[in-house]
N, C-alpha and C. Protein backbone atom coordinates (compact mmCIF):
# COMPACT_ATOMS: atom_id res chain seq x y z
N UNK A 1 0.64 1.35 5.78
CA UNK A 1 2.05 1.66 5.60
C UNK A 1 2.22 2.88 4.71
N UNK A 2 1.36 3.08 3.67
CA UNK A 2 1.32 4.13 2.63
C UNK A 2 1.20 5.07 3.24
N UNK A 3 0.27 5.46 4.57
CA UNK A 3 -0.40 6.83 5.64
C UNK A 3 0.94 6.67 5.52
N UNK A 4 1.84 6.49 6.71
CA UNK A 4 2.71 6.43 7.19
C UNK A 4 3.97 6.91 6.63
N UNK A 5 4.38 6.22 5.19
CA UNK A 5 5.27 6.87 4.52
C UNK A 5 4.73 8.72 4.24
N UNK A 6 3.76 8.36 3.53
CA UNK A 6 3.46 10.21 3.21
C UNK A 6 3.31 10.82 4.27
N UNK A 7 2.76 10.29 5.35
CA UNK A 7 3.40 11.53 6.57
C UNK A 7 4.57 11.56 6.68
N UNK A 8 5.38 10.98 6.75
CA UNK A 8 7.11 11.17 6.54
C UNK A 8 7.68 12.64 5.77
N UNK A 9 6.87 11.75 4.51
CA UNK A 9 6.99 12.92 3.58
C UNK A 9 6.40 14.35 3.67
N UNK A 10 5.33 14.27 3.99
CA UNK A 10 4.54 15.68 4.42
C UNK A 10 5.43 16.25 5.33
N UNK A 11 5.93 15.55 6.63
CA UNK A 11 6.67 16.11 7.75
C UNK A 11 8.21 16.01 7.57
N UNK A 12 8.68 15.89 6.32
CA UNK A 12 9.91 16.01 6.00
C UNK A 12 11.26 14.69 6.47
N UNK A 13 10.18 14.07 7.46
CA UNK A 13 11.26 12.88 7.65
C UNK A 13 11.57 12.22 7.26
N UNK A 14 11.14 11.83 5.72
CA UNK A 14 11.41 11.52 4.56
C UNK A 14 11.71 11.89 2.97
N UNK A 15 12.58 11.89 2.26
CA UNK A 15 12.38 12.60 1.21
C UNK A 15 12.68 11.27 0.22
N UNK A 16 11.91 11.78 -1.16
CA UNK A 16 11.83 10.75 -1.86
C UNK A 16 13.09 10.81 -2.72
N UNK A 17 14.59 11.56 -2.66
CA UNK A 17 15.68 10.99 -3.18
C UNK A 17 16.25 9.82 -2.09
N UNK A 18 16.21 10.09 -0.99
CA UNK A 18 16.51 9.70 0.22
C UNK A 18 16.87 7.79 -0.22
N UNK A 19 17.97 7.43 0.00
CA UNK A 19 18.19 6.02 0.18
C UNK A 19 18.06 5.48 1.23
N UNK A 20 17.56 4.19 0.37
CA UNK A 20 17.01 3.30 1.61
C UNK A 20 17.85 2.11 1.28
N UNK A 21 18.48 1.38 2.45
CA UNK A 21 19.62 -0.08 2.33
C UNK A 21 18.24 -0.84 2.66
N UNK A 22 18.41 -1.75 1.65
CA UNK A 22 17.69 -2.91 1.82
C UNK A 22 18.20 -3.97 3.31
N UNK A 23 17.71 -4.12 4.06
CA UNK A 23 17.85 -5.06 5.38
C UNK A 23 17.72 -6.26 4.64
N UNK A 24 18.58 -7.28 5.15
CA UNK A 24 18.53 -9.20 5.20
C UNK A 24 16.42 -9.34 5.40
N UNK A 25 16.17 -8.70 6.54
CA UNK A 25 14.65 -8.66 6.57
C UNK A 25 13.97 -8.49 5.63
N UNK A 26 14.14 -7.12 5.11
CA UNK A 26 13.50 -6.72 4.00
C UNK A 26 13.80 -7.56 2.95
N UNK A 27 14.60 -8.09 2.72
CA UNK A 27 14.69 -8.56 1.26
C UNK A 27 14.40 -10.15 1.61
N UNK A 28 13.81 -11.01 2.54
CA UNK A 28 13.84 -12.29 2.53
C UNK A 28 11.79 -12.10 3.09
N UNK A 29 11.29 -11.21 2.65
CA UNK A 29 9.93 -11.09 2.82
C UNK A 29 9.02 -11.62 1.71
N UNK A 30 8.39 -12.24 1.99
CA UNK A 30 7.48 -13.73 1.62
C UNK A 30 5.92 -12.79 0.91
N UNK A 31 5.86 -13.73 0.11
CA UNK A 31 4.42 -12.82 -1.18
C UNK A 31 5.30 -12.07 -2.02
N UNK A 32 4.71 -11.00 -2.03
CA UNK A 32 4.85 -10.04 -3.49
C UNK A 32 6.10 -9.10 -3.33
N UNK A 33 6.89 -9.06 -4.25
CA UNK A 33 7.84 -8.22 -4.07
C UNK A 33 8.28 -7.56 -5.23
N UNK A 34 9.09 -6.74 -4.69
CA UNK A 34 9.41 -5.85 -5.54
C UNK A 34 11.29 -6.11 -6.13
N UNK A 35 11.95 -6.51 -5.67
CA UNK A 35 12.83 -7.57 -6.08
C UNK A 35 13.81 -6.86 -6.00
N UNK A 36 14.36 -6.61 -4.39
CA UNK A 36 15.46 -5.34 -4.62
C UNK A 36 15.90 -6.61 -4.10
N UNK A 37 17.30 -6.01 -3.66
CA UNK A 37 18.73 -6.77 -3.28
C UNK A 37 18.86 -6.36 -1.82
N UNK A 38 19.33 -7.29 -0.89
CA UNK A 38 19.87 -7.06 0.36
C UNK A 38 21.12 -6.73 -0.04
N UNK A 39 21.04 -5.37 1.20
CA UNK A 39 22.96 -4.31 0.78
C UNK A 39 22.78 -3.43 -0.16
N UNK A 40 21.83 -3.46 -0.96
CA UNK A 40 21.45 -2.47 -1.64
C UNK A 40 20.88 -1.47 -1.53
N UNK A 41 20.95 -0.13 -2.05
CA UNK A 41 20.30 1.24 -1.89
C UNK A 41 19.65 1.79 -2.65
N UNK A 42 18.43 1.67 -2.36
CA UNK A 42 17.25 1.82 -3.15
C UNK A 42 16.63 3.66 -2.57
N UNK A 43 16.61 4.35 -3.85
CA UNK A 43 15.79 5.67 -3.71
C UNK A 43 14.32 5.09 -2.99
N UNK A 44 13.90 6.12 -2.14
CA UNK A 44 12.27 6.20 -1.19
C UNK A 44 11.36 6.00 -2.36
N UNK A 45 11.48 6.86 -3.45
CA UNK A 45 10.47 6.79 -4.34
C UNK A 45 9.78 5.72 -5.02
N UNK A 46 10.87 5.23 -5.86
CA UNK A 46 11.28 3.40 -5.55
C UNK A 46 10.57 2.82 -5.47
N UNK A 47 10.94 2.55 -3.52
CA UNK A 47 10.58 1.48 -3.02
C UNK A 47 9.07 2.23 -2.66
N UNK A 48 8.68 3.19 -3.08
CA UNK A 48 6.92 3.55 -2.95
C UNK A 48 5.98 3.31 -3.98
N UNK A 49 6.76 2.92 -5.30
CA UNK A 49 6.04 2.87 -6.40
C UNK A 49 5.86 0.86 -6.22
N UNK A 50 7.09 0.42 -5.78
CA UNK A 50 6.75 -0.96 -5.51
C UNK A 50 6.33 -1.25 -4.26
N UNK A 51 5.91 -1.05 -3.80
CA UNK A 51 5.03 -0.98 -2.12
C UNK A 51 3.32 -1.38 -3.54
N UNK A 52 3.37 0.13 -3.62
CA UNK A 52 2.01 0.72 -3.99
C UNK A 52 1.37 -0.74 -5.60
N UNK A 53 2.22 -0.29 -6.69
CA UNK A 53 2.39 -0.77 -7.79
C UNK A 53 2.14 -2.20 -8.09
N UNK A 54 3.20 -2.85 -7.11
CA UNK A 54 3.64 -4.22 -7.64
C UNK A 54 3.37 -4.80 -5.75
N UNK A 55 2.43 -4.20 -4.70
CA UNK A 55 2.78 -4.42 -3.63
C UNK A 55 3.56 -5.60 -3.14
N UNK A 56 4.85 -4.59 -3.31
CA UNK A 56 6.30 -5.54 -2.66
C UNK A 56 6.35 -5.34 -1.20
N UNK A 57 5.77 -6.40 -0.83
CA UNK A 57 6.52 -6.68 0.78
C UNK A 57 7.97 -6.23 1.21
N UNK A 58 9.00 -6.28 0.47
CA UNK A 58 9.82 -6.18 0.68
C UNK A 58 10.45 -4.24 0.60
N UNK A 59 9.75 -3.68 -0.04
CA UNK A 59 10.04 -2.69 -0.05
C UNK A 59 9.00 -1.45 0.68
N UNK A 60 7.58 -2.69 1.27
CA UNK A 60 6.94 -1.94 2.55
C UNK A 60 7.79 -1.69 3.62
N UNK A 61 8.60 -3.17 4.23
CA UNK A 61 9.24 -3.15 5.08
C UNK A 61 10.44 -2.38 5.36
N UNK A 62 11.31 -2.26 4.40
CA UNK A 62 12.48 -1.24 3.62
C UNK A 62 12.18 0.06 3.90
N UNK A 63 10.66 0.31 3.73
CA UNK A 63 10.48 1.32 3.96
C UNK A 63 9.99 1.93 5.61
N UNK A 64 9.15 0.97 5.72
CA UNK A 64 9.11 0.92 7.33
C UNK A 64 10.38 1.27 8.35
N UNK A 65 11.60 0.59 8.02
CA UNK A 65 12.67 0.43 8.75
C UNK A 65 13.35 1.41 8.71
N UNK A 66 13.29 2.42 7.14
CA UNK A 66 13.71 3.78 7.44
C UNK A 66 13.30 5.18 8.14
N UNK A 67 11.75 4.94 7.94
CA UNK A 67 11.36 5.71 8.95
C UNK A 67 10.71 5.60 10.21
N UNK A 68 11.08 4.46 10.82
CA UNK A 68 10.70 3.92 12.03
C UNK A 68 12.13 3.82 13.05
N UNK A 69 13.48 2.97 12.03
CA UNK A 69 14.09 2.58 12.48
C UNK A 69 14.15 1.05 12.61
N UNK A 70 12.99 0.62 13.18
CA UNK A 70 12.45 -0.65 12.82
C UNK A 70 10.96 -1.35 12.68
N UNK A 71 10.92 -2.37 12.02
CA UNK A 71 9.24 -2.36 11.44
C UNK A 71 8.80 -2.34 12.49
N UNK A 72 8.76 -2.80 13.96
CA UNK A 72 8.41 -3.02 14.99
C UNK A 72 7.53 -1.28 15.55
N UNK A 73 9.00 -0.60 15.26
CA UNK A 73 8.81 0.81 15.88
C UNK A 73 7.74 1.27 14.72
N UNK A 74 7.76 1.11 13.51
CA UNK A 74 6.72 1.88 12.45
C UNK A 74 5.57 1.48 13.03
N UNK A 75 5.43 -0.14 12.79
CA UNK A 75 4.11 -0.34 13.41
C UNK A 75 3.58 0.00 14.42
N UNK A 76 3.73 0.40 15.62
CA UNK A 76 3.36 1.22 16.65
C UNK A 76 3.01 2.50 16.00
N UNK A 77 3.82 3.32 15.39
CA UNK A 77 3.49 4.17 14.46
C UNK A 77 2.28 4.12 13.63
N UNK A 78 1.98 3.46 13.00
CA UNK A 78 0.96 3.00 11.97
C UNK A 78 -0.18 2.69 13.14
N UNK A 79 -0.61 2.01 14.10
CA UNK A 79 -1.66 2.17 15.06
C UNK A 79 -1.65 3.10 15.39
N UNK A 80 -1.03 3.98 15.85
CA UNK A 80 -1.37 5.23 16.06
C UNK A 80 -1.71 6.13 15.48
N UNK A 81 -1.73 6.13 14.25
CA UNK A 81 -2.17 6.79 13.11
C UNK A 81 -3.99 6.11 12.63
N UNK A 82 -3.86 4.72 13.21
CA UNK A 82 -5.23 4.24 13.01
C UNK A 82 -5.96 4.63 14.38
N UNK A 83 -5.60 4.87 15.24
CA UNK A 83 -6.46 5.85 16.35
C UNK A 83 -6.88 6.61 16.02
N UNK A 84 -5.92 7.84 15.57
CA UNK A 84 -6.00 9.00 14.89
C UNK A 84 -7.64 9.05 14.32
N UNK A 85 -6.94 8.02 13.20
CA UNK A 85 -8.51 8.06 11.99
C UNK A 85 -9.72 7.85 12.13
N UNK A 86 -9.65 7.38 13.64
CA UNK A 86 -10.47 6.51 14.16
C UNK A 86 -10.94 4.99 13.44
N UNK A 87 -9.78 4.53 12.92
CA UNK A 87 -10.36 3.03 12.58
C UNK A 87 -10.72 2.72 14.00
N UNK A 88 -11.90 1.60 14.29
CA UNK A 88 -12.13 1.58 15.41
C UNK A 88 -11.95 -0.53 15.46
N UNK A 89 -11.92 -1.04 14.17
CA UNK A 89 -11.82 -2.25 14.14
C UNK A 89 -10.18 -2.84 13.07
N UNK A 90 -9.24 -2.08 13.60
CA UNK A 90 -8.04 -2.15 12.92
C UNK A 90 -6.99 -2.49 14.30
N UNK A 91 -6.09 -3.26 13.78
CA UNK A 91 -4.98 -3.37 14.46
C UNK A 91 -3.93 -3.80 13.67
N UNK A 92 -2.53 -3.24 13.54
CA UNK A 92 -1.60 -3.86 12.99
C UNK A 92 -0.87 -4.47 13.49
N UNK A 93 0.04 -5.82 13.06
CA UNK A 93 1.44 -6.31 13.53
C UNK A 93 2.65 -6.18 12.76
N UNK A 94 2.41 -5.62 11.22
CA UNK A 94 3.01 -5.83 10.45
C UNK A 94 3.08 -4.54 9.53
N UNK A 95 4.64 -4.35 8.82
CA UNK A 95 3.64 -3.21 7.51
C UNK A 95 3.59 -4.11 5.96
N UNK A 96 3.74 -5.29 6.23
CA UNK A 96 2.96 -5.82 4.77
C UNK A 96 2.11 -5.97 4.69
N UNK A 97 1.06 -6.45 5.86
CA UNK A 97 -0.14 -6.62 5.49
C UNK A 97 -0.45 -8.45 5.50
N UNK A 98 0.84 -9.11 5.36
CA UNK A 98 0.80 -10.57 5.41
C UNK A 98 0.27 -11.28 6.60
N UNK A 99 -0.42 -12.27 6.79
CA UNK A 99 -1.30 -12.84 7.99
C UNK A 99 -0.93 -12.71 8.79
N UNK A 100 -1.36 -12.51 10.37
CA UNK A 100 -0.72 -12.30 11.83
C UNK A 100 -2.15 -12.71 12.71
N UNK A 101 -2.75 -13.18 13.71
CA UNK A 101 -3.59 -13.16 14.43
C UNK A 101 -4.19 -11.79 15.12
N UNK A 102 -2.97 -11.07 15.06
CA UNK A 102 -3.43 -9.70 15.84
C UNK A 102 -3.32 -8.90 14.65
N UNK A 103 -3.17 -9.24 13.43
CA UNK A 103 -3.20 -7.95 12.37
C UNK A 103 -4.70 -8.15 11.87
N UNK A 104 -5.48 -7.31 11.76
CA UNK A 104 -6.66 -6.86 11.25
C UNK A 104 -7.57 -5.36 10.84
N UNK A 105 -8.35 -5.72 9.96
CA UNK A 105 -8.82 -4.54 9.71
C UNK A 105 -10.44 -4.42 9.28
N UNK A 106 -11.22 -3.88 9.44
CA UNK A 106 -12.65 -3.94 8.33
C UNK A 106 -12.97 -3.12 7.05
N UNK A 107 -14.33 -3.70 6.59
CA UNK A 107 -13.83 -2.59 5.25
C UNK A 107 -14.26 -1.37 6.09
N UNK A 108 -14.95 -0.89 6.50
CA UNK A 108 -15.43 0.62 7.25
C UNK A 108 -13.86 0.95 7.09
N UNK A 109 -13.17 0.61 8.37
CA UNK A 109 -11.88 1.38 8.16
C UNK A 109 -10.99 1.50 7.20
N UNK A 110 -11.15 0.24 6.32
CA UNK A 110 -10.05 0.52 5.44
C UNK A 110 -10.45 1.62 4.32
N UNK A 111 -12.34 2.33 3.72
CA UNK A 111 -12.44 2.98 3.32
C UNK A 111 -12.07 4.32 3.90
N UNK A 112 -12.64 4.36 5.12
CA UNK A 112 -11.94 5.46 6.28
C UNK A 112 -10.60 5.77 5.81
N UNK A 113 -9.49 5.08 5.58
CA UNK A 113 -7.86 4.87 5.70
C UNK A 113 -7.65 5.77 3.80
N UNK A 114 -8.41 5.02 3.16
CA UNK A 114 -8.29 5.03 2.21
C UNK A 114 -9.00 6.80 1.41
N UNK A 115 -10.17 6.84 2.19
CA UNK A 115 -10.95 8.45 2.07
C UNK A 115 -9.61 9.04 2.58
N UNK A 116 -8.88 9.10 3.82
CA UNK A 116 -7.50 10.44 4.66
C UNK A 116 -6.59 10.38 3.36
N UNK A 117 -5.89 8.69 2.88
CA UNK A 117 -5.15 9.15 1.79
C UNK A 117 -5.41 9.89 0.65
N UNK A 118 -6.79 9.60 0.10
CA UNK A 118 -6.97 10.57 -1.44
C UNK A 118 -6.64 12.02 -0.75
N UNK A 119 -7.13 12.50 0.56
CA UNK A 119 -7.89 13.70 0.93
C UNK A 119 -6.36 14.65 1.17
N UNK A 120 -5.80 13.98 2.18
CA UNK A 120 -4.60 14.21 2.47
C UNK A 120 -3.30 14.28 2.14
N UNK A 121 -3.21 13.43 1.07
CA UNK A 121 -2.21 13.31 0.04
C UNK A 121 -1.94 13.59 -0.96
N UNK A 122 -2.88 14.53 -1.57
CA UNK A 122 -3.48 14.13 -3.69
C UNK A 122 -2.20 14.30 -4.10
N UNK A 123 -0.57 15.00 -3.69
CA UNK A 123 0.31 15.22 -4.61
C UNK A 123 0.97 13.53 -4.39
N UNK A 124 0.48 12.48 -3.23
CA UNK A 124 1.25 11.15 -3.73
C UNK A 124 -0.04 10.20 -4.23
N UNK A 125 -0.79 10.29 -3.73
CA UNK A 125 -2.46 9.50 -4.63
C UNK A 125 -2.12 8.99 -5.71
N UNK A 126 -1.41 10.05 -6.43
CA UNK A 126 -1.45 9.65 -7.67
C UNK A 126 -0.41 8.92 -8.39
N UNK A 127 0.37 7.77 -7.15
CA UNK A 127 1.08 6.86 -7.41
C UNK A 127 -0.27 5.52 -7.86
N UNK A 128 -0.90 5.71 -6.97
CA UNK A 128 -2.05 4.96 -7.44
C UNK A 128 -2.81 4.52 -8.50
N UNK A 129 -2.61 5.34 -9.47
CA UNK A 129 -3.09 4.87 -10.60
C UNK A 129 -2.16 4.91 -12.02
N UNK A 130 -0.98 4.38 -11.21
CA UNK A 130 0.32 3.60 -12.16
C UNK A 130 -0.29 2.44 -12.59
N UNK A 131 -0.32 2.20 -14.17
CA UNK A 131 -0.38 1.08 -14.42
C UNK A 131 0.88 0.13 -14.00
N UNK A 132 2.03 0.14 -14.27
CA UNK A 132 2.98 -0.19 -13.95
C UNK A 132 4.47 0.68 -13.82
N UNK A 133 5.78 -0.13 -13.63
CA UNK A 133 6.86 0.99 -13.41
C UNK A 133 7.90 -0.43 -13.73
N UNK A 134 8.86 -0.02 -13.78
CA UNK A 134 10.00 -0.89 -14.51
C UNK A 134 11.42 -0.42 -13.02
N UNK A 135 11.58 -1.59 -12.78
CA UNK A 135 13.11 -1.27 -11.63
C UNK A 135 14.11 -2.48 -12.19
N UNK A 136 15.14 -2.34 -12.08
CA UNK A 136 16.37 -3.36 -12.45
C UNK A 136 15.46 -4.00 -13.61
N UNK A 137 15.07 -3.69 -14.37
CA UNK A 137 15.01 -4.02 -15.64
C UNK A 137 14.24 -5.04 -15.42
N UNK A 138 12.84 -4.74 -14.56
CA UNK A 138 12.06 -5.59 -14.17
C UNK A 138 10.47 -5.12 -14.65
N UNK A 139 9.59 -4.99 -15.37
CA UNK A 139 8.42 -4.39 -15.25
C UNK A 139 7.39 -5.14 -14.47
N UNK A 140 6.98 -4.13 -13.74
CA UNK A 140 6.10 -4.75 -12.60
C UNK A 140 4.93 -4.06 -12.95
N UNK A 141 3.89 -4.95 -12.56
CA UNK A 141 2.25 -4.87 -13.33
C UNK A 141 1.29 -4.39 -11.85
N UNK A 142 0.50 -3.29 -12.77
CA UNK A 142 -0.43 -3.05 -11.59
C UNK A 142 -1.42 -4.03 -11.54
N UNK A 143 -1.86 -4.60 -10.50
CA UNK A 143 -3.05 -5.65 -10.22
C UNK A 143 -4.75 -5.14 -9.84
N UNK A 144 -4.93 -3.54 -9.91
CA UNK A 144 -5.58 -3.83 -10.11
C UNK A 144 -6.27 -3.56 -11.79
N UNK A 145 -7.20 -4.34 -12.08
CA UNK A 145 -7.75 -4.53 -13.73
C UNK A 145 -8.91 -3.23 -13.73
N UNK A 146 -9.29 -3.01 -12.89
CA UNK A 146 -9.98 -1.43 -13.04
C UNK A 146 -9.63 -0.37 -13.51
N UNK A 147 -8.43 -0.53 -13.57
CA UNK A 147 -6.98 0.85 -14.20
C UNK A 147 -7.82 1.00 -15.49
N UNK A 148 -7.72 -0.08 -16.33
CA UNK A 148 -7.45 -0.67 -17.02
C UNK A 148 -8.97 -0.51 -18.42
N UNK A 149 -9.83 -0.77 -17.47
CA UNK A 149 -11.34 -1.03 -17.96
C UNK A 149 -12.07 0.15 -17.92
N UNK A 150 -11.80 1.36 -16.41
CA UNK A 150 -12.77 2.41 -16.33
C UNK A 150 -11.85 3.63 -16.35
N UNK A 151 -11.96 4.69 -17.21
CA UNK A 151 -10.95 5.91 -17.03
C UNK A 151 -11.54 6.65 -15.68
N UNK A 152 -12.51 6.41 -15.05
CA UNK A 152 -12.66 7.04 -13.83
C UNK A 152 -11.80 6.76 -12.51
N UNK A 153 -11.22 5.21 -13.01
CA UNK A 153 -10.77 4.81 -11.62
C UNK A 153 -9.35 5.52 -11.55
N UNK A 154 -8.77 5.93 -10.17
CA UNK A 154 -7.42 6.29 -9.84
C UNK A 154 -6.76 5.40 -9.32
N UNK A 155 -7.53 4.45 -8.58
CA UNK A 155 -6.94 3.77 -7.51
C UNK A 155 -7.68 2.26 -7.09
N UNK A 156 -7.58 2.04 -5.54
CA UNK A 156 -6.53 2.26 -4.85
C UNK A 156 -5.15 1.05 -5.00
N UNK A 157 -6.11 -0.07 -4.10
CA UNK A 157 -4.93 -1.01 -3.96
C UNK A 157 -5.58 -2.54 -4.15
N UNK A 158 -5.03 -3.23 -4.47
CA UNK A 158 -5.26 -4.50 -4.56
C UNK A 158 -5.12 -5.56 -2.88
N UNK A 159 -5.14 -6.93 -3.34
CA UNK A 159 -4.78 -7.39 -1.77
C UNK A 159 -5.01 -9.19 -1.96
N UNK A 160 -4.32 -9.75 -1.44
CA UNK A 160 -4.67 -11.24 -1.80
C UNK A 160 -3.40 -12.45 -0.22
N UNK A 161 -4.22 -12.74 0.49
CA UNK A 161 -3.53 -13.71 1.01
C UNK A 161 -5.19 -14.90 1.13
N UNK A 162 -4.19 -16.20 1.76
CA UNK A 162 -5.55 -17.21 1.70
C UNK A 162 -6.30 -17.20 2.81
N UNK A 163 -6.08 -16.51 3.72
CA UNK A 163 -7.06 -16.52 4.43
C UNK A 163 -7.88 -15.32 3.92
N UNK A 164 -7.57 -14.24 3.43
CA UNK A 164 -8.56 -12.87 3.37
C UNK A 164 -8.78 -13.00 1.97
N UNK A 165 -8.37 -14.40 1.66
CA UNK A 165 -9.01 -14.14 -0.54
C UNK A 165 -8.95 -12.69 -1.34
N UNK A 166 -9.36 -12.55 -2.19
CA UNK A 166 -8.93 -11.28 -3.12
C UNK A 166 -9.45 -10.29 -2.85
N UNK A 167 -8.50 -9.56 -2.81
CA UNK A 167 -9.23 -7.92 -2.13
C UNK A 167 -9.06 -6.60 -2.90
N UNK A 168 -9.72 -5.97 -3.21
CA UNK A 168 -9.74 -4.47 -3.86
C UNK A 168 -10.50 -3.48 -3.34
N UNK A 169 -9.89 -2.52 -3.38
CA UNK A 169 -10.17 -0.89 -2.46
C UNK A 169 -9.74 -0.29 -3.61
N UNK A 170 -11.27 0.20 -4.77
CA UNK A 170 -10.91 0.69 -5.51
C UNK A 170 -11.69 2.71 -5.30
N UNK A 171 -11.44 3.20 -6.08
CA UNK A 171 -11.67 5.05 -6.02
C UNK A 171 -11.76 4.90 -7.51
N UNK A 172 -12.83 5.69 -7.59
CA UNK A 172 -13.36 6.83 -8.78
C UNK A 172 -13.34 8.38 -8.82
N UNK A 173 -13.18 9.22 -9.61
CA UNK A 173 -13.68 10.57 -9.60
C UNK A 173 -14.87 10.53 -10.72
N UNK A 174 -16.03 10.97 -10.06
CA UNK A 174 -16.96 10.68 -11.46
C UNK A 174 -17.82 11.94 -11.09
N UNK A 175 -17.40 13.42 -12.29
CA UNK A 175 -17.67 14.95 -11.90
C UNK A 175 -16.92 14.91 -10.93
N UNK A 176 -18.17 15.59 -9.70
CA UNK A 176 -17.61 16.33 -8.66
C UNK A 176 -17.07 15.14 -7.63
N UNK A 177 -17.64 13.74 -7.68
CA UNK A 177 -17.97 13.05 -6.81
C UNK A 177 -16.67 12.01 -6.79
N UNK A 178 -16.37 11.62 -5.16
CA UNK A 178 -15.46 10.79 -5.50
C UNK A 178 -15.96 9.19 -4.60
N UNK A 179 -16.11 8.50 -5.55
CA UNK A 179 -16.78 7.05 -4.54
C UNK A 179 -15.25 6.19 -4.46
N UNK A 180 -15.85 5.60 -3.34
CA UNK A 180 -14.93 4.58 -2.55
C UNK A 180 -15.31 3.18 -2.56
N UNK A 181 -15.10 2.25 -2.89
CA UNK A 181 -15.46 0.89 -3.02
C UNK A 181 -14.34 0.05 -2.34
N UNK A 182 -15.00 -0.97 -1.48
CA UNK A 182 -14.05 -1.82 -0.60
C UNK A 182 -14.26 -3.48 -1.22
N UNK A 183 -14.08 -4.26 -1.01
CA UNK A 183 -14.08 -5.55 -1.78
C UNK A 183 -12.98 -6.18 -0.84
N UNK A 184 -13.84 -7.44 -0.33
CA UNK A 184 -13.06 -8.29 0.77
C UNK A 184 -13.53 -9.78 0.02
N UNK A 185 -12.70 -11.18 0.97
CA UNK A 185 -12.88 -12.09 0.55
C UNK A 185 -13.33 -12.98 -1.00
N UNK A 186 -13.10 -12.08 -1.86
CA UNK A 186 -13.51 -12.57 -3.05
C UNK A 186 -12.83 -13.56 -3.56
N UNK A 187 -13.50 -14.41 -4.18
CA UNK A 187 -12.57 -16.05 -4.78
C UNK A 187 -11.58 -15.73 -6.09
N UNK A 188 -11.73 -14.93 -6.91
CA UNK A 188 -10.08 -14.45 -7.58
C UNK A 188 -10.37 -13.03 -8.01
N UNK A 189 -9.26 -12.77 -8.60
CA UNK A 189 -8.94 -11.59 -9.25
C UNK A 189 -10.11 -10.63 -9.92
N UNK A 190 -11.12 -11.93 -10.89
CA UNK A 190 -11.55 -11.35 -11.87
C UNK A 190 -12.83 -10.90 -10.94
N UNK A 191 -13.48 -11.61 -9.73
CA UNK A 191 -14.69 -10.91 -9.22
C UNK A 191 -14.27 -10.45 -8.25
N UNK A 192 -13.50 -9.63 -7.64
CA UNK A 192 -13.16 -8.87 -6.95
C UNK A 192 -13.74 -7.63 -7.85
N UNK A 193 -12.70 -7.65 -9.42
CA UNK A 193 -13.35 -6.43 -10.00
C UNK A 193 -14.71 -6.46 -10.51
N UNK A 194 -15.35 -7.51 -10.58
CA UNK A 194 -16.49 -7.59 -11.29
C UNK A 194 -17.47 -7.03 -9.68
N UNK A 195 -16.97 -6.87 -8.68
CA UNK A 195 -18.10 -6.92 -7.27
C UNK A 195 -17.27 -5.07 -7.08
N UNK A 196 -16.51 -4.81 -7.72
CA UNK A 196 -16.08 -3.46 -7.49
C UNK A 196 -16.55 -2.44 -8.37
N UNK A 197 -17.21 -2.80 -10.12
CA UNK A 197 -17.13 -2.29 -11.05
C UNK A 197 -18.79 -1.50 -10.38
């Protein structure tokens, strides 16, 4: 969903003053959120720092719906962008990321996904290594604890439902070099980072 928004942005079909109305959809989206209001108009930027930050479902989708029109239409969008990259074991149904039978991904691709964003993006990347950000007088915590422990890390993203257990896709710059670390199925929080460090 993140590709997706910053191509928006790269290609202008998005700008980050740009309001976004929260949809009945968007705002009744299940897991992690970012805690906007249905009827409400939330700046792009926003709802990218809580996508990214605090990954709010609700403000993936929010965001999906503005530059798709609808999550339906993004997601078609978003596979096609995983052609592109050649993920070759990815498919989406969704832009949260929340369970689906036909939504999947491996780590190959998701480092793949994750190498185009640092490479392609560096002026939004560096939403990534927000510790946190404060909305409606809410502070929302970055999850992942690598921020936190190694000044090398930037990124990326965290990840947790029960079927795919705890997940981290973390990035370093260390010198010239930039490593990529993927982390699937892990039993909590703390060895996800301990299998990432």
């Amino acid at each position: 969903t993140a590709y997706g928004v910053f191509k928006a942005l790269v290609e202008n079909r998005l700008q980050l003053t740009d309001q976004v109305t929260i949809s009945e959809h968007a705002w009744r989206a299940e897991g992690s959120r970012t805690f906007v209001r249905v009827g409400t108009s939330v700046p792009a930027e926003v709802l990218i720092k809580g996508m990214i930050v605090q990954s709010g479902n609700d403000a993936a989708i929010a965001l999906a719906e503005k530059i798709g029109g609808t999550e339906d239409a993004f997601v078609q969008m978003m596979n096609a962008y995983a052609k592109q990259l050649g993920l070759r074991n990815t498919h989406f149904t969704n832009s949260s990321g929340l369970p689906d039978p036909g939504h999947f991904s491996s780590a190959r691709d998701i480092a793949l996904l994750s190498r185009a964003i640092v490479r392609e993006f560096p002026e939004y990347y560096k939403w990534y290594s927000l510790r946190e950000f404060v909305w409606n007088d809410i502070r929302q915590q970055n999850r992942n604890g690598l921020l936190a422990r190694d000044p090398t890390v930037d990124g990326i993203k965290t990840g947790h439902t029960d079927n795919a257990g705890y997940c981290l896709v973390s990035s370093a710059k260390r010198a010239e070099m930039r490593l990529i670390s993927v982390v699937l199925g892990s039993a909590s929080m703390k060895s996800r980072e301990v299998s990432s460090a």
